[in-house]
N, C-alpha and C. Protein backbone atom coordinates (compact mmCIF):
# COMPACT_ATOMS: atom_id res chain seq x y z
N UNK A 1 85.80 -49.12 134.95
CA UNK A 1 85.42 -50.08 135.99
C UNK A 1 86.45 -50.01 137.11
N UNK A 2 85.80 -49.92 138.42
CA UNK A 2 86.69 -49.92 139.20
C UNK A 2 87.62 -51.09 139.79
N UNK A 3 88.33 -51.78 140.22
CA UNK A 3 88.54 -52.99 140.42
C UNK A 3 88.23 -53.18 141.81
N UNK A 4 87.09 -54.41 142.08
CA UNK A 4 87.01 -54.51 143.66
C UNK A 4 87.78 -55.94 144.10
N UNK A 5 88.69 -55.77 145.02
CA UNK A 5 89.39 -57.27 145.19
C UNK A 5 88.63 -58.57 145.31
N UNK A 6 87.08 -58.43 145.83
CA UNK A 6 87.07 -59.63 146.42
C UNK A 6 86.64 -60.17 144.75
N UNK A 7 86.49 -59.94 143.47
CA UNK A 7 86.35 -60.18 142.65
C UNK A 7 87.44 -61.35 141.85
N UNK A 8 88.76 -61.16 142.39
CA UNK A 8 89.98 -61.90 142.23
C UNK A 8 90.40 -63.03 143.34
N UNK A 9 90.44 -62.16 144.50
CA UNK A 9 91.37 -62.42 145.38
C UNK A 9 90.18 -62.82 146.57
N UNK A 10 90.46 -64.01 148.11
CA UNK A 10 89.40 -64.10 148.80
C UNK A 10 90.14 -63.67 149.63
N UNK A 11 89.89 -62.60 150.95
CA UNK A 11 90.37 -62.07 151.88
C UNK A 11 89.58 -62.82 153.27
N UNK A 12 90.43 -63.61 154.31
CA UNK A 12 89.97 -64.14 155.05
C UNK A 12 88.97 -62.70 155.80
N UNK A 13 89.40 -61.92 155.86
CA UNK A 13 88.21 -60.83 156.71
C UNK A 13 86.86 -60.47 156.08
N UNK A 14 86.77 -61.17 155.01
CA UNK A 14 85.62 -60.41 153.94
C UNK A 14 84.19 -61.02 154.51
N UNK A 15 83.48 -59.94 154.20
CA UNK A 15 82.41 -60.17 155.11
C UNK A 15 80.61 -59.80 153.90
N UNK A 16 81.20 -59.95 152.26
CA UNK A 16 80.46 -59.78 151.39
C UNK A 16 79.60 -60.92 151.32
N UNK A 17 79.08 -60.88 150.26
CA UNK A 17 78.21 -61.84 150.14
C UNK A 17 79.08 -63.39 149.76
N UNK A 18 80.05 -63.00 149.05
CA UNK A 18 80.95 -64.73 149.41
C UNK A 18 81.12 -64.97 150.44
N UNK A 19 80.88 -64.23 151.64
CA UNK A 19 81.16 -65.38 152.78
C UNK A 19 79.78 -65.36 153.34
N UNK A 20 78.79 -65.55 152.73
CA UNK A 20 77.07 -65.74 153.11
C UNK A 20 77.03 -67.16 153.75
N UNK A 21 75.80 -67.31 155.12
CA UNK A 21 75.88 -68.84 155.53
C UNK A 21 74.83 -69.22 154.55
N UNK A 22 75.93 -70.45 153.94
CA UNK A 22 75.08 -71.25 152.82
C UNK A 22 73.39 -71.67 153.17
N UNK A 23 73.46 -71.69 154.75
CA UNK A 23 72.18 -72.35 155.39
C UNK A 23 71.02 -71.61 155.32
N UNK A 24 71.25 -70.35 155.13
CA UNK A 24 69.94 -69.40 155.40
C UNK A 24 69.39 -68.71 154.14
N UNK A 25 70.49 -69.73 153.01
CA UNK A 25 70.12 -68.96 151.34
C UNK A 25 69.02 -69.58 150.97
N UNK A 26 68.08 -68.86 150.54
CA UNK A 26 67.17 -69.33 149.65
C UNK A 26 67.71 -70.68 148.11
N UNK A 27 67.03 -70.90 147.41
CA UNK A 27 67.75 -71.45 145.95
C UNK A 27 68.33 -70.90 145.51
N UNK A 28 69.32 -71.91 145.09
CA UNK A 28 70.13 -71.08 144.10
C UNK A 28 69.25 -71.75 142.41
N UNK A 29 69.92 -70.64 141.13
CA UNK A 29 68.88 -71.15 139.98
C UNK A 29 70.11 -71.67 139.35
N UNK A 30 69.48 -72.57 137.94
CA UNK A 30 70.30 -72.91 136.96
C UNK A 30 69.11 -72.37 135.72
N UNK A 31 70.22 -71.27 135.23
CA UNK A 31 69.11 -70.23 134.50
C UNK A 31 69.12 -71.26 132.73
N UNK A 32 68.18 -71.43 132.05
CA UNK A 32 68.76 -72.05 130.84
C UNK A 32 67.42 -71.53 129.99
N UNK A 33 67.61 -71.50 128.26
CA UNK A 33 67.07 -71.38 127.46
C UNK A 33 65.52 -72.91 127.42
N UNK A 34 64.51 -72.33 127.69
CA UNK A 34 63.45 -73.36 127.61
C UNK A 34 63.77 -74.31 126.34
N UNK A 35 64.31 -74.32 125.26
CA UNK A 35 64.64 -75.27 124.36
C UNK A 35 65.51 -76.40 124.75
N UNK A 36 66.08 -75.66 125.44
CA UNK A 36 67.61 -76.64 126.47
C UNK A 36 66.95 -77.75 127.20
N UNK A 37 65.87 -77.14 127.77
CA UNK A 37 65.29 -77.91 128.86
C UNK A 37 65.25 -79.27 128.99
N UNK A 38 64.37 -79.99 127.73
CA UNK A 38 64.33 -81.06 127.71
C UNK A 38 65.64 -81.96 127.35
N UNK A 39 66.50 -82.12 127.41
CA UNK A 39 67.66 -82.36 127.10
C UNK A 39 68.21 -82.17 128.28
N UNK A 40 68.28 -81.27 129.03
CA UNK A 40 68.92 -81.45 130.48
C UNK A 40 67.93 -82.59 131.59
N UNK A 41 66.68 -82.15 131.26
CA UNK A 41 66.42 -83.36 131.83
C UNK A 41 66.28 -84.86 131.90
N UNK A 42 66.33 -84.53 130.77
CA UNK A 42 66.59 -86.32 129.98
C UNK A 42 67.76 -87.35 130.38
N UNK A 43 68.68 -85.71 130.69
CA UNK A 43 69.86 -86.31 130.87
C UNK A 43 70.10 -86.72 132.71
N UNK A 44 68.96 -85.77 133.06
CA UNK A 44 69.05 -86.39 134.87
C UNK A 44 69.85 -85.52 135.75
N UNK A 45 70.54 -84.67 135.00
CA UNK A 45 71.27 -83.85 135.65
C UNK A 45 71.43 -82.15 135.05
N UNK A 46 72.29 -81.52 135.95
CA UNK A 46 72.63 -80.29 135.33
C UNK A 46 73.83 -80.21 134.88
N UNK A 47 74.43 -80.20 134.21
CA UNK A 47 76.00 -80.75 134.03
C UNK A 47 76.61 -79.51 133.79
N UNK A 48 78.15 -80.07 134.03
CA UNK A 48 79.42 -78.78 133.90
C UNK A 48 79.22 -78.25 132.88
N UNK A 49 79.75 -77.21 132.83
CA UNK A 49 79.38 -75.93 131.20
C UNK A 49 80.78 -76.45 131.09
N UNK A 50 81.26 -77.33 129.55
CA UNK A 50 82.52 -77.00 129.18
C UNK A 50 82.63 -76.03 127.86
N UNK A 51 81.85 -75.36 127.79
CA UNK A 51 82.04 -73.95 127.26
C UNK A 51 83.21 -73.12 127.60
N UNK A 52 84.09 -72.75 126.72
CA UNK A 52 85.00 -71.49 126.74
C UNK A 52 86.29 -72.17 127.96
N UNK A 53 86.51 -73.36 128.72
CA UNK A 53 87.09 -74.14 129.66
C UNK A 53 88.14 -74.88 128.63
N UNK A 54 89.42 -75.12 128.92
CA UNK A 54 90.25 -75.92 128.65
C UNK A 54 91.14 -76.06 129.47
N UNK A 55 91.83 -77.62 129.64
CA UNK A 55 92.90 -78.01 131.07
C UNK A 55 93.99 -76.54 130.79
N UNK A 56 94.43 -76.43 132.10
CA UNK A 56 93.95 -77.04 133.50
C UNK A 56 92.30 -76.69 133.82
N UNK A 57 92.05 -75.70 133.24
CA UNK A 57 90.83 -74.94 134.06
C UNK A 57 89.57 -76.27 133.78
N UNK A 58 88.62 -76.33 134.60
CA UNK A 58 88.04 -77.66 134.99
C UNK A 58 86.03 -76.67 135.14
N UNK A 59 85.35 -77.45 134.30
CA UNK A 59 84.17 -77.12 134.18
C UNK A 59 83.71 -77.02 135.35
N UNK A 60 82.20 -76.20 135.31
CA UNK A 60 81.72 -75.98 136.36
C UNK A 60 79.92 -76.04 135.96
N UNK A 61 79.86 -76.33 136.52
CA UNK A 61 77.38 -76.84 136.93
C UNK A 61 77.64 -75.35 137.61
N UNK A 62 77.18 -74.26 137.01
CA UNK A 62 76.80 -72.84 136.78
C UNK A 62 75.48 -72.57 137.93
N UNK A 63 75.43 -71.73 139.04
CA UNK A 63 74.10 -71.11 139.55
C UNK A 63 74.26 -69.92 139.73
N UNK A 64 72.68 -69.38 140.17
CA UNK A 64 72.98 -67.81 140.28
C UNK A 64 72.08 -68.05 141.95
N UNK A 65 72.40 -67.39 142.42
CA UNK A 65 71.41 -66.54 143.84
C UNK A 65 70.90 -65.32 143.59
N UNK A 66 70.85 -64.97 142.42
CA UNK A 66 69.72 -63.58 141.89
C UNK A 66 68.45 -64.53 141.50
N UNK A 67 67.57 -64.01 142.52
CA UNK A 67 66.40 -64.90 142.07
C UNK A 67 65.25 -64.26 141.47
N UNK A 68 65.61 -63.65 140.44
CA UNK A 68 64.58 -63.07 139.16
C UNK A 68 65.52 -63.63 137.99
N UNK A 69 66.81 -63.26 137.56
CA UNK A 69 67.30 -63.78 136.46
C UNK A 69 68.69 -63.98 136.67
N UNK A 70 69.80 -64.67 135.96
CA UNK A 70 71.14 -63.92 135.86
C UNK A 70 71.28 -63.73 134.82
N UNK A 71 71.53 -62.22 134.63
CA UNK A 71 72.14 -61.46 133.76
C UNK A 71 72.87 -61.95 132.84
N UNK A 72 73.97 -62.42 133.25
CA UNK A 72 74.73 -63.26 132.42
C UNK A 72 74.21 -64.38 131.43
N UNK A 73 73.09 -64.55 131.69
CA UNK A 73 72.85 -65.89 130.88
C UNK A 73 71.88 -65.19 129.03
N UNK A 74 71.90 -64.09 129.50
CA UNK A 74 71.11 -63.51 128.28
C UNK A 74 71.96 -62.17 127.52
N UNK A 75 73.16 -62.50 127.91
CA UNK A 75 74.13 -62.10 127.33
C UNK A 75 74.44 -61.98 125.66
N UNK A 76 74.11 -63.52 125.72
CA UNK A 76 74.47 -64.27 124.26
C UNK A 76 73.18 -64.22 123.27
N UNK A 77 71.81 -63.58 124.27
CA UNK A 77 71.03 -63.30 123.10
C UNK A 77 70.98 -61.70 123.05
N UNK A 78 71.53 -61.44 121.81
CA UNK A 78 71.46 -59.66 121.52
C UNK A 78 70.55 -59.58 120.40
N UNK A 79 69.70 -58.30 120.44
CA UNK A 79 68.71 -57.79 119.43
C UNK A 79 69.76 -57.63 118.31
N UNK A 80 71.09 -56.87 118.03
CA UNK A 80 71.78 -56.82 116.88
C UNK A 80 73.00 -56.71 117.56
N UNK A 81 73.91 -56.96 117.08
CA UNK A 81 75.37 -56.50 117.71
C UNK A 81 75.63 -54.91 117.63
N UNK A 82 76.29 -54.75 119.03
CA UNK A 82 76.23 -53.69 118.98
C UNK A 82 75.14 -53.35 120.29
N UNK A 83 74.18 -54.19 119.89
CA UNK A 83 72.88 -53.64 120.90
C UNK A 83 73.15 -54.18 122.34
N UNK A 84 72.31 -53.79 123.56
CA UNK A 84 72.36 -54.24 124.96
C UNK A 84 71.65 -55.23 124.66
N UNK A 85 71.85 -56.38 125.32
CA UNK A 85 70.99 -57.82 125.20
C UNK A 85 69.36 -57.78 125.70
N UNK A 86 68.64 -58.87 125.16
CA UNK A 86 67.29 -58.27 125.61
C UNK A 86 66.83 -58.77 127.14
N UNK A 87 66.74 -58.10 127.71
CA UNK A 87 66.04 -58.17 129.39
C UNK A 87 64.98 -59.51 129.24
N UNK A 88 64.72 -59.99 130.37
CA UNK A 88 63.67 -61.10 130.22
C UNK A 88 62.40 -61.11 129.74
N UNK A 89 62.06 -59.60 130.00
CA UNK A 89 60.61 -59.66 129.12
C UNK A 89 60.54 -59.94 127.86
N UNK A 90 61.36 -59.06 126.84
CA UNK A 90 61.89 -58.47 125.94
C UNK A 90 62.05 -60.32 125.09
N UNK A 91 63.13 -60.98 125.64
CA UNK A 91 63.33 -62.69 125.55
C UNK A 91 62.07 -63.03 125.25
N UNK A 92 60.91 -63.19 126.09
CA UNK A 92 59.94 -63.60 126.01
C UNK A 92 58.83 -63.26 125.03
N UNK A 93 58.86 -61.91 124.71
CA UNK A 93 58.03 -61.71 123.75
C UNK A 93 58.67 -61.94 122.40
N UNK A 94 60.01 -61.91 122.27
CA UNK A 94 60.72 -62.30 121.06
C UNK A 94 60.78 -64.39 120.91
N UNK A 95 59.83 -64.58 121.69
CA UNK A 95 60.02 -66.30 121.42
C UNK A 95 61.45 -66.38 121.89
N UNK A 96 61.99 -66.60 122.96
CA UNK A 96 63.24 -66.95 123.33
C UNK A 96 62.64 -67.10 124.87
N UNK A 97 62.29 -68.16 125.15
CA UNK A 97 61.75 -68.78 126.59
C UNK A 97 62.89 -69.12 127.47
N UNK A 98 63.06 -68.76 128.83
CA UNK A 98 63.60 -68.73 129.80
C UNK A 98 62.99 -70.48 130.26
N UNK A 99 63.95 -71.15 131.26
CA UNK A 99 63.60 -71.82 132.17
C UNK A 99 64.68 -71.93 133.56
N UNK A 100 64.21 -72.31 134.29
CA UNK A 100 65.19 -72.70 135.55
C UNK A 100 64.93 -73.85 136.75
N UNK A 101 66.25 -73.89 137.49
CA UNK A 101 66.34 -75.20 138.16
C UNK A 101 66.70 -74.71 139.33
N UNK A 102 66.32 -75.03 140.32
CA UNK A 102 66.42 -74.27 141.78
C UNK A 102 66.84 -75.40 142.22
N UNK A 103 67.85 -75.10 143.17
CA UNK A 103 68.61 -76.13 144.27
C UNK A 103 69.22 -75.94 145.34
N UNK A 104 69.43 -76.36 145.95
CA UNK A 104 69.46 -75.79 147.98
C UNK A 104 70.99 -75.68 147.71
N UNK A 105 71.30 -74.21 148.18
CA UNK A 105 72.97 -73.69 148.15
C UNK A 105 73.96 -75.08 148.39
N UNK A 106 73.10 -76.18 148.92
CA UNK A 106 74.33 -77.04 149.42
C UNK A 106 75.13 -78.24 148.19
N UNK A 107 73.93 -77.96 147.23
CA UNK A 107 74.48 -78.87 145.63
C UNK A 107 75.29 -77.84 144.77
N UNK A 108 75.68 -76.44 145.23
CA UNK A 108 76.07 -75.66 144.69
C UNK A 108 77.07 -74.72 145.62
N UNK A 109 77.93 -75.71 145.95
CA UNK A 109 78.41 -75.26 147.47
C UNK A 109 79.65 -73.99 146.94
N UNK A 110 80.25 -73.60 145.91
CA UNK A 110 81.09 -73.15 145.71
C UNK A 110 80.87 -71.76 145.38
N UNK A 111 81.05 -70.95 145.59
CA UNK A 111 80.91 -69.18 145.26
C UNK A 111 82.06 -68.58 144.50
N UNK A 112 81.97 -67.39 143.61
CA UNK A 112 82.85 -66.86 143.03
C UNK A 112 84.55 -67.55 143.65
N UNK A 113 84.61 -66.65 144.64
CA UNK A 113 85.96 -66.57 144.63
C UNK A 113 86.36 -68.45 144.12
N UNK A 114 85.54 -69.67 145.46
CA UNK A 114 85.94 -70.52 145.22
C UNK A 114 85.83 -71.35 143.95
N UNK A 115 84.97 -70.99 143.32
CA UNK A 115 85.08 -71.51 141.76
C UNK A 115 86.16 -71.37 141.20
N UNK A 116 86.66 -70.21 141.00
CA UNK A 116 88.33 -69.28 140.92
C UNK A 116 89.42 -70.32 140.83
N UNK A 117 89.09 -70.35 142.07
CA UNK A 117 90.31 -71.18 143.30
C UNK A 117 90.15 -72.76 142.29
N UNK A 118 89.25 -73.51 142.85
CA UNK A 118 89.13 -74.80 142.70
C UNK A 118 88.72 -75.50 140.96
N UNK A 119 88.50 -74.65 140.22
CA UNK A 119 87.99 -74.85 138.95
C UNK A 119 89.40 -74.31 138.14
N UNK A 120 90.40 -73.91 139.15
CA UNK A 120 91.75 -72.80 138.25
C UNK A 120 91.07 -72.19 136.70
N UNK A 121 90.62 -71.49 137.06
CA UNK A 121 90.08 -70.09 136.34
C UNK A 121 91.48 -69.44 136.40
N UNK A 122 92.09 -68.99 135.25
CA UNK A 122 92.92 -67.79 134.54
C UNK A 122 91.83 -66.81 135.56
N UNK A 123 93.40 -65.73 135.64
CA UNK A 123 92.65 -64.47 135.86
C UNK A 123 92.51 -63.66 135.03
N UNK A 124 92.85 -64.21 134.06
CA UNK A 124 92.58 -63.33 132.54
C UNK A 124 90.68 -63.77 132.58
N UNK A 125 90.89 -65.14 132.67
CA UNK A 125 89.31 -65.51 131.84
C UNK A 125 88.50 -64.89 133.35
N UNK A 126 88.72 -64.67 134.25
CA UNK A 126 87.76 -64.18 135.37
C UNK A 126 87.82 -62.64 135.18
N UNK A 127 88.70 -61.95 135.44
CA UNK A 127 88.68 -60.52 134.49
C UNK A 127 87.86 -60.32 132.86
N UNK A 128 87.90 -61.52 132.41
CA UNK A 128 86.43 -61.35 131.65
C UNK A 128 85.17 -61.95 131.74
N UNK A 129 85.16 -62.74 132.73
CA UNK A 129 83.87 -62.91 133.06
C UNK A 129 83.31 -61.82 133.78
N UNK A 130 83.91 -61.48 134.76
CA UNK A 130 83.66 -60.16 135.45
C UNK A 130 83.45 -58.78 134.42
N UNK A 131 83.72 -58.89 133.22
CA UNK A 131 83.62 -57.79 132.64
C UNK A 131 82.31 -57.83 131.89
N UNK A 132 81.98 -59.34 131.57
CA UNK A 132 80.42 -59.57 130.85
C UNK A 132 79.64 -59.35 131.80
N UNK A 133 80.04 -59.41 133.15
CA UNK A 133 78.61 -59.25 134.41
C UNK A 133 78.57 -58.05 134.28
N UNK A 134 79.19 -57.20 134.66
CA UNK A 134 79.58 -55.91 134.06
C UNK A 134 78.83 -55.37 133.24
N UNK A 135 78.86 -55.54 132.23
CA UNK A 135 78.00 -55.16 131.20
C UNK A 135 76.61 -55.33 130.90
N UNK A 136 76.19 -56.52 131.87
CA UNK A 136 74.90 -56.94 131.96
C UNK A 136 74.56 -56.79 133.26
N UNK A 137 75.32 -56.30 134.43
CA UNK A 137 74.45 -55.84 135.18
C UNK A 137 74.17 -56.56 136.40
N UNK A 138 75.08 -57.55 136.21
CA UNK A 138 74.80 -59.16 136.86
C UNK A 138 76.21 -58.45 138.21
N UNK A 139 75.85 -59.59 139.20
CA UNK A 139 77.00 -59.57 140.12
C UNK A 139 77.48 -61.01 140.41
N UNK A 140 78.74 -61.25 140.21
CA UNK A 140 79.81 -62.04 140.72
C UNK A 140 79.52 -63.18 141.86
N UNK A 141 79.16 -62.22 142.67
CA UNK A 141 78.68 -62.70 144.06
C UNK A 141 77.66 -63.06 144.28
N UNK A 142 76.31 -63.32 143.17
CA UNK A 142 75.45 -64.08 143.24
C UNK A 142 75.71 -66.00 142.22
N UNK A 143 77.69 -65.93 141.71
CA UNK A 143 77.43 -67.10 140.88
C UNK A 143 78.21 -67.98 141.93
N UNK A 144 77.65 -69.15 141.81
CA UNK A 144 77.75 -70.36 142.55
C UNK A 144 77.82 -71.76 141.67
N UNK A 145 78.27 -72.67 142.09
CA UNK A 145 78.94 -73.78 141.10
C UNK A 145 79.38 -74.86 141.72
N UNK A 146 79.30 -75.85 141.27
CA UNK A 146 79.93 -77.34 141.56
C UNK A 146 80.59 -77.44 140.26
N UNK A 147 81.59 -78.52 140.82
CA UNK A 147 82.68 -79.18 140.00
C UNK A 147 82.43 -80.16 139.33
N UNK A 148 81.10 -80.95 139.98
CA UNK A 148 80.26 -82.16 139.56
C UNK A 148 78.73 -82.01 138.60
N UNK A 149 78.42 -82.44 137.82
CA UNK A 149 77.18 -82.50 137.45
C UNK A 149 76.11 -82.59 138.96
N UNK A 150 75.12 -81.67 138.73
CA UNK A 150 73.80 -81.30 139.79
C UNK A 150 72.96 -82.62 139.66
N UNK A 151 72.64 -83.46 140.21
CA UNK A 151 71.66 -85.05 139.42
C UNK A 151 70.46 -84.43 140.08
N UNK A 152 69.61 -84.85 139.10
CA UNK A 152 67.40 -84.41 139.30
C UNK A 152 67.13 -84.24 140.84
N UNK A 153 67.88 -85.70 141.74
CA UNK A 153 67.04 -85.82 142.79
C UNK A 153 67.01 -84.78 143.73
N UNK A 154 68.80 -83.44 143.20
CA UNK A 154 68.81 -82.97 144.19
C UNK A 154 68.10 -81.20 144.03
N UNK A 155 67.18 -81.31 142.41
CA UNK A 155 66.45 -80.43 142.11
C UNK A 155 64.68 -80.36 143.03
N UNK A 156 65.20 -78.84 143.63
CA UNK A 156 63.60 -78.62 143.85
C UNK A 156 62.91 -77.79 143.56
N UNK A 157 62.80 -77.35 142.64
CA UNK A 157 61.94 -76.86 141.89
C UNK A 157 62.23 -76.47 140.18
N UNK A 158 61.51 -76.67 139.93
CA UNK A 158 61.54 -76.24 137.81
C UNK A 158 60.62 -75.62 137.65
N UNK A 159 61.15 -74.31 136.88
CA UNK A 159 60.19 -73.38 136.75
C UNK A 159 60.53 -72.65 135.43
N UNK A 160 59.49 -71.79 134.61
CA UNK A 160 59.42 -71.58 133.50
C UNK A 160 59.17 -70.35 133.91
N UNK A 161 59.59 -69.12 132.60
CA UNK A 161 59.18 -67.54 132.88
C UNK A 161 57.89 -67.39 132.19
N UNK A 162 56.92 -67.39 132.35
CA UNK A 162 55.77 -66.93 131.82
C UNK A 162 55.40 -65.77 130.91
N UNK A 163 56.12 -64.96 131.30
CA UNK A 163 56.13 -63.59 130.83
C UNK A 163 56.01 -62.36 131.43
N UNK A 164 55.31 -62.56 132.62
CA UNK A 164 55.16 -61.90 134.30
C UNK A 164 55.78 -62.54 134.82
N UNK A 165 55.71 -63.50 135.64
CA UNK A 165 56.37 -64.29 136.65
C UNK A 165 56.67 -65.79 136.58
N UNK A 166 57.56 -66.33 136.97
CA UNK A 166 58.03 -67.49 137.22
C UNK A 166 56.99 -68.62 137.81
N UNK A 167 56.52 -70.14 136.81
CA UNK A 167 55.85 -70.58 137.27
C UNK A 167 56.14 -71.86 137.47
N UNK A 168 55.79 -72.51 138.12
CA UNK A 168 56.19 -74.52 138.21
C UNK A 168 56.26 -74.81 137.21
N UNK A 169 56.68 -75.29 136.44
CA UNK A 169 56.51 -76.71 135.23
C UNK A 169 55.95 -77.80 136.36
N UNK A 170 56.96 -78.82 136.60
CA UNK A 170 56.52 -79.55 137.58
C UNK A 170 56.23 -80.05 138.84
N UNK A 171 55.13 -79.48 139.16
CA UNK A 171 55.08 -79.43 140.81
C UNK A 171 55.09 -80.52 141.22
N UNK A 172 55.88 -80.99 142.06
CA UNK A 172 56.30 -82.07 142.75
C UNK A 172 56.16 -83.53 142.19
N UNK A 173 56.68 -83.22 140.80
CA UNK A 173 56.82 -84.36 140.52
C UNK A 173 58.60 -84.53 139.73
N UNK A 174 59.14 -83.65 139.91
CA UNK A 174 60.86 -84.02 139.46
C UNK A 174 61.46 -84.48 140.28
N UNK A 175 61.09 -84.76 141.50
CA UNK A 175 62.02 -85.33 142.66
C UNK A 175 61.25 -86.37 142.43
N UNK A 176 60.71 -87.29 142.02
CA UNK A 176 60.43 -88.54 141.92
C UNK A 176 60.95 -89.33 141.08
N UNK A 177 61.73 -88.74 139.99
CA UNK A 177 62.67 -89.27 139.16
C UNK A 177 61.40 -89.96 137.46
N UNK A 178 60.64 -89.20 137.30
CA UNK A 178 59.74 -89.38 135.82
C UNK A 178 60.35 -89.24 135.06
N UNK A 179 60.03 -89.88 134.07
CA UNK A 179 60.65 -89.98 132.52
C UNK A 179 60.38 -88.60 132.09
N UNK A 180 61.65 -88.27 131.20
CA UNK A 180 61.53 -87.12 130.59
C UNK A 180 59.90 -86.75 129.62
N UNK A 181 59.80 -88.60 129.27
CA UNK A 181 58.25 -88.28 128.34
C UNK A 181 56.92 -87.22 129.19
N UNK A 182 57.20 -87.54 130.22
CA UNK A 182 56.16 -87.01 131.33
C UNK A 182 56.63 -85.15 131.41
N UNK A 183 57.56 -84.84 131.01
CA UNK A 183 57.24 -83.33 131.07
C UNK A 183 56.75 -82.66 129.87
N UNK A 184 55.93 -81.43 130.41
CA UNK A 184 55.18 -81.21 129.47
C UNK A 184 55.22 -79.51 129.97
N UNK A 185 56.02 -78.82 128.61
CA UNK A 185 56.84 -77.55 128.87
C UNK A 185 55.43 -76.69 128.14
N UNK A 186 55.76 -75.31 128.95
CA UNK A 186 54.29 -74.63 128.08
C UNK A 186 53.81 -73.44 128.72
């Protein structure tokens, strides 16, 4: 692997996709296992991953700007060890359902480098996060993050993988704030 700086380090001249105007991005996703689902919404929010995090380093509400999948998130399901993890189709026909949470770059204002920075990420543990994208294929520069739990109202859209393509769960009805009883995953 080669090492590219802006992966570590933010260079005021950099002109990659970390310094993208937040304004003209499409959604960003919050990629999660369809079992998860109901439970994140119940809860009203998208909350910090304190997964693999201990002080100082400070959780982070996880997005991607790859808007088919992130890589990274299907990492942790492998056909056998040893094996490459299974691609989204692959998930899907094995009963392992995809879902996601789309939200306007501005609830997810933070990009690689600044997650880094403001979440104090080891550069040990970012040298291995960077090494699981790596391996899956994923890029750096599509993950984005808050420091705060994401709350429902500022979700617009929920969507499920079908098996072809990405479809609503609930069309315009999660920004109204419904009881979790009212979703109906499928």
């Amino acid at each position: 692997m080669q090492s590219e700086p802006w992966r570590f380090v933010a260079f005021p001249e950099e002109t990659s996709r970390d310094a993208l105007d937040m304004t003209t991005m499409s959604l960003v996703w919050h990629y999660t296992a369809l079992i998860r689902f109901p439970a994140i919404y119940a809860s009203g929010f998208v909350d910090v991953s304190r997964r693999g995090f201990s002080p100082p380093q400070l959780p982070v509400a996880w997005f991607s700007a790859d808007q088919y999948w992130e890589r990274t998130v299907r990492f942790r399901w492998k056909k056998s060890v040893g094996e490459n993890p299974w691609n989204l189709r692959e998930m899907y026909v094995n009963g392992l359902f995809a879902a996601r949470i789309g939200v306007a770059p501005s609830s997810a204002p933070l990009n690689w480098t600044a997650i880094r920075i403001q979440a104090h990420i080891s550069t040990k543990t970012a040298r291995q996060l960077v090494q699981v994208a790596d391996e899956c294929g994923a890029d750096p520069r599509d993950w984005f993050g808050s420091l705060t739990p994401v709350p429902r109202r500022e979700w617009q859209s929920i969507q499920s993988f079908n098996g072809t393509e990405w479809s609503e769960v609930l069309p315009n009805r999660h920004d109204k704030g419904e009881p979790a009883a009212s979703v109906a995953l499928g």
